[in-house]
Protein backbone atom coordinates (compact mmCIF):
# COMPACT_ATOMS: atom_id res chain seq x y z
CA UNK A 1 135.72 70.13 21.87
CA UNK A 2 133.48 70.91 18.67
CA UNK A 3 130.10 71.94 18.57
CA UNK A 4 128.03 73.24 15.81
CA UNK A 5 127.90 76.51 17.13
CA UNK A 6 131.00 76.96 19.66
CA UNK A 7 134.61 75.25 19.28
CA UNK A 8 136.13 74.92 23.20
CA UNK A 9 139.61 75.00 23.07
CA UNK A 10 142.80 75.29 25.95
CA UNK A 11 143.05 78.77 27.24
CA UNK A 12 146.29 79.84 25.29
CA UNK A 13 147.07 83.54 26.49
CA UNK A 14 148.79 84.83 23.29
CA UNK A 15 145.75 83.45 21.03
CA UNK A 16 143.09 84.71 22.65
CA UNK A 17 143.14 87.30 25.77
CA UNK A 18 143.25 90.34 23.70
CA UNK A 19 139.88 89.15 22.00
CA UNK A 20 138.31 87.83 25.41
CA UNK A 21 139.34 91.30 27.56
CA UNK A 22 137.92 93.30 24.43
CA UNK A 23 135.06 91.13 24.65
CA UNK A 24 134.42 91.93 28.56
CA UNK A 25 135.59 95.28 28.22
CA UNK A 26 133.36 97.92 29.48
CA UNK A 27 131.11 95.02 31.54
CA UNK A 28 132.46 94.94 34.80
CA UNK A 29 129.43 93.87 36.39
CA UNK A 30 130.54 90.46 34.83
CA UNK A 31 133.58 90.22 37.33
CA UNK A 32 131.35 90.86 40.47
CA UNK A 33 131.02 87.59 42.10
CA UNK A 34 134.35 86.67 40.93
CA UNK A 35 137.47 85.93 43.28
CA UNK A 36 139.27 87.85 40.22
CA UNK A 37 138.80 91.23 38.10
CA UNK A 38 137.66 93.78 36.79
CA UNK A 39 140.69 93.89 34.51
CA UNK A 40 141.92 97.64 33.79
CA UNK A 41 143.91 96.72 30.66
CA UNK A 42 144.65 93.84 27.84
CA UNK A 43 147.58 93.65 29.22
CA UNK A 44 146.37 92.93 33.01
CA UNK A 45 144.45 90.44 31.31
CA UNK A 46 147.12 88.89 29.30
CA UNK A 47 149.49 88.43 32.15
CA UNK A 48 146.09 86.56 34.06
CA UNK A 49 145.77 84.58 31.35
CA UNK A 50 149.47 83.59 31.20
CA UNK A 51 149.38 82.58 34.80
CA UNK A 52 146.71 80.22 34.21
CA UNK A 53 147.27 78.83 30.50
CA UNK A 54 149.47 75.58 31.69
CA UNK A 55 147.51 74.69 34.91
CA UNK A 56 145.81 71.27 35.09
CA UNK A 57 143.56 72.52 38.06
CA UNK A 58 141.80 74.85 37.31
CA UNK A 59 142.34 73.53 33.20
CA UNK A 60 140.45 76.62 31.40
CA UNK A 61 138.78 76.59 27.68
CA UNK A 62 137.90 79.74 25.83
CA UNK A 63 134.37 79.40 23.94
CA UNK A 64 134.66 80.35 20.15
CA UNK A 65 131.85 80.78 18.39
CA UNK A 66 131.87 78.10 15.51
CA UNK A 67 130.11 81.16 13.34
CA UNK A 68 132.23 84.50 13.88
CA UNK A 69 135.07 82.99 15.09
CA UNK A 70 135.10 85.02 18.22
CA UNK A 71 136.20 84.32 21.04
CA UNK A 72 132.98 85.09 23.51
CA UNK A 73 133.81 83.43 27.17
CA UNK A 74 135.75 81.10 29.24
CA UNK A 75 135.40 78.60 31.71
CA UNK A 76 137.13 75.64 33.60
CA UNK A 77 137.47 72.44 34.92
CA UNK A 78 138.26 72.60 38.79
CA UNK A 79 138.48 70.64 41.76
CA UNK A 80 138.98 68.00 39.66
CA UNK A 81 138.92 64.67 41.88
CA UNK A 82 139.31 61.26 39.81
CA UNK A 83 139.50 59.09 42.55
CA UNK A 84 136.36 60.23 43.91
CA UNK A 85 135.31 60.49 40.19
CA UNK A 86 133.99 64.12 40.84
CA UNK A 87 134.89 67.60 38.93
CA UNK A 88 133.75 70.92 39.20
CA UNK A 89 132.60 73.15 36.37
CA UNK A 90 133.39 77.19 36.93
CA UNK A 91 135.47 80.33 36.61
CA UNK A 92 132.62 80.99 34.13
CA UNK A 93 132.43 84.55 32.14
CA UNK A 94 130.26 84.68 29.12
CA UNK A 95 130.79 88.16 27.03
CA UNK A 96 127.29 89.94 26.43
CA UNK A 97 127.47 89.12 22.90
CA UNK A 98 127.35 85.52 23.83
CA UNK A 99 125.29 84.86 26.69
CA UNK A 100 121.54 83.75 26.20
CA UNK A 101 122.80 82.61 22.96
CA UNK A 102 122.71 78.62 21.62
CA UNK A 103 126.86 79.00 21.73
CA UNK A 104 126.81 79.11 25.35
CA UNK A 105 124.75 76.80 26.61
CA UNK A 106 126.28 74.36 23.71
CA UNK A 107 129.72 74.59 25.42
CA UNK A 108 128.11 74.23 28.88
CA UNK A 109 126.56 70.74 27.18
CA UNK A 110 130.06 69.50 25.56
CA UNK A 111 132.35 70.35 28.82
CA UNK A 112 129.55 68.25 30.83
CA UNK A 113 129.68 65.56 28.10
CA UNK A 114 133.47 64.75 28.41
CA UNK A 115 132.91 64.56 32.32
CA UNK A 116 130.44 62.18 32.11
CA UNK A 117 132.42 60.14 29.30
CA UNK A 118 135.35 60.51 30.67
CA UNK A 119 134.16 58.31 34.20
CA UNK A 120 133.03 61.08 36.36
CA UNK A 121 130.13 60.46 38.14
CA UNK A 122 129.44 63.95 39.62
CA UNK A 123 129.84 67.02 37.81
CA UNK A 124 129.11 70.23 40.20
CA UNK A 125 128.49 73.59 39.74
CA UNK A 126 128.96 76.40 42.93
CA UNK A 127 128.02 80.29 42.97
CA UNK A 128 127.46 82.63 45.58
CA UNK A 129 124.60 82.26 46.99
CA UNK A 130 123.16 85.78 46.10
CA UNK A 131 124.24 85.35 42.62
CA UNK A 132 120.93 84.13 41.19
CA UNK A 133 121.36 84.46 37.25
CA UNK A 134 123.77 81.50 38.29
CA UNK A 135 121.46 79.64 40.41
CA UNK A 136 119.02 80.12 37.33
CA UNK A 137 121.81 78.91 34.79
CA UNK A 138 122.31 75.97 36.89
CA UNK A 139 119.32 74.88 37.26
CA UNK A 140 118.78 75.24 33.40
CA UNK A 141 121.08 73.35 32.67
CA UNK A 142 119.47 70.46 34.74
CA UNK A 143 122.09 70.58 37.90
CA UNK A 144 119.98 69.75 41.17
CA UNK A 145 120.32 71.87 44.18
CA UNK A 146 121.75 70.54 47.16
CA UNK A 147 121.84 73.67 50.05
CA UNK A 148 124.17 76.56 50.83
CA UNK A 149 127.36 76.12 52.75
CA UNK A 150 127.08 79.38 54.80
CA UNK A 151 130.85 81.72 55.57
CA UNK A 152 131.84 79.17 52.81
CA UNK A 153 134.56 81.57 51.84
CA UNK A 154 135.78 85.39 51.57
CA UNK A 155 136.07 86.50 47.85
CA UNK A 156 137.52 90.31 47.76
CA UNK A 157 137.19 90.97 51.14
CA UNK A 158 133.47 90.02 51.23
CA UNK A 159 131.44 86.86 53.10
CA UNK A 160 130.15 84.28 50.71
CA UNK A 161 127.75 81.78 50.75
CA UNK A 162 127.95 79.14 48.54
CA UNK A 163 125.00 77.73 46.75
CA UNK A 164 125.87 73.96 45.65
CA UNK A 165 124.26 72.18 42.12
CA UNK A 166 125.40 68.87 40.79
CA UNK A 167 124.70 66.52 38.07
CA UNK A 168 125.37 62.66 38.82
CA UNK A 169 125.83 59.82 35.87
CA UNK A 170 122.71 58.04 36.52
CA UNK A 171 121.19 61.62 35.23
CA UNK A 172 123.15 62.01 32.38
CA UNK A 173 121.80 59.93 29.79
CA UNK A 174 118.21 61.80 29.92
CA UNK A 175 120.04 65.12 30.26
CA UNK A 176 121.62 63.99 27.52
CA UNK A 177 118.66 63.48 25.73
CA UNK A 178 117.33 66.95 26.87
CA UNK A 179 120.36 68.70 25.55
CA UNK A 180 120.14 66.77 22.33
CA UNK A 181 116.34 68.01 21.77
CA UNK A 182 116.93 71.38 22.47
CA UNK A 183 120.12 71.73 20.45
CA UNK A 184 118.73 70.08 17.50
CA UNK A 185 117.87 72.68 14.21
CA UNK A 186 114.19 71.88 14.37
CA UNK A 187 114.13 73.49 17.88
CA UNK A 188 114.80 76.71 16.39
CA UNK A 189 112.64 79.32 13.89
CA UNK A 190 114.15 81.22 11.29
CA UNK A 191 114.30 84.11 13.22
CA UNK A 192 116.67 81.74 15.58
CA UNK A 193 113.82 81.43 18.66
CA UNK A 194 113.41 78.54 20.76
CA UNK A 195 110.54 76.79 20.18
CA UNK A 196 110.76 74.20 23.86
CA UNK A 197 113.02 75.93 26.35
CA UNK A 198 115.53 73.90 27.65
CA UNK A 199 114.72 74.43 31.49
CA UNK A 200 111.11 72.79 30.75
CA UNK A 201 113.05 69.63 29.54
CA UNK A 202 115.69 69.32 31.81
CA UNK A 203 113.29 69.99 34.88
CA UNK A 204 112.11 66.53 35.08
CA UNK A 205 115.53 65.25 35.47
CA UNK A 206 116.39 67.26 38.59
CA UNK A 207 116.97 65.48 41.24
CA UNK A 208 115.59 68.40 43.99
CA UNK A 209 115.15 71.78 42.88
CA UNK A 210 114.89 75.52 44.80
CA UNK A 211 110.96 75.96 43.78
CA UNK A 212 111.54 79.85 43.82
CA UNK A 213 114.01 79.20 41.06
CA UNK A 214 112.70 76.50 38.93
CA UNK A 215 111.99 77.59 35.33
């Protein structure tokens, strides 16, 4: 999947976990709500990678940034449910050098835009409930809240609560729309700032929304 500023492309381990551990080395905070890492080597990561390069379910895509040509996150496809023409989106690590960058939030756009084109009809999104930079993300990106799922699971040993966000195809073509005005050059100044923020234009095509985390 091509962008103009990211390229998503199958999670190969020999192509790209040395450059996505070196990119997430030294930021462990990154793997704290994960079910997975902190990863003490490349070639921990490598062998994580390896594991998970030929699954269908999870199916995980590295983000390249269409500029640098580095490799600056991943994230997957999961839970992926045809016949009830849902999929999940997740497993998502964005590097520092990437995140609250147009890159990002590009890929986030394109992986939602095959779901919806490809027939799916509800594209979700799940986090621990305490992790609110993801709630925020979510609702960002114009996913609706629908409630917590308390002693959802145990990830490392720990309780979670699971905050659930969705998108459903009679949404999609105004987030469309949304993603294709923020996204578009004339959004941006020369010094590369936003001049609408994409939560103000996706905010009126939320379905419900958490009103402490709107914005």
């Amino acid at each position: 999947m091509d962008g103009r500023h990211v390229r998503l492309e199958p999670l190969v381990a020999d192509q790209h976990a040395f450059d996505l551990h070196a990119a997430f080395s030294g930021h462990d905070a990154l793997w704290d709500y994960m079910p997975y890492g902190p990863f003490a080597s490349a070639s921990a990561y490598h062998r994580w990678a390896r594991e998970r390069e030929a699954g269908e379910d999870p199916r995980f895509f590295v983000l390249r940034d269409a500029g640098t040509g580095k490799c600056g996150g991943i994230a997957s496809y999961l839970r992926i449910a045809p016949e009830a023409g849902s999929i999940e989106v997740g497993n998502i690590c964005i590097a520092p050098a990437m995140q609250r960058g147009v890159a990002a939030t590009e890929a986030m756009f394109l992986m939602m835009a095959w779901a919806f084109q490809a027939g799916y009809r509800r594209y979700e999104w799940k986090c621990n409930a305490l992790n609110l930079p993801s709630r925020r993300a979510a609702q960002r990106l114009g996913f609706s809240f629908e409630g917590v799922f308390r002693n959802h699971m145990v990830v490392k040993g720990r309780n979670r609560d699971t905050a659930w966000f969705s998108v459903i195809d009679s949404e999609w073509p105004a987030l469309s729309e949304a993603f294709s005005v923020w996204l578009a050059p004339g959004n941006f100044d020369h010094a590369g700032r936003q001049r609408e923020r994409l939560s103000d234009l996706t905010q009126l095509v939320r379905a419900a929304g958490d009103p402490a985390l709107v914005g």
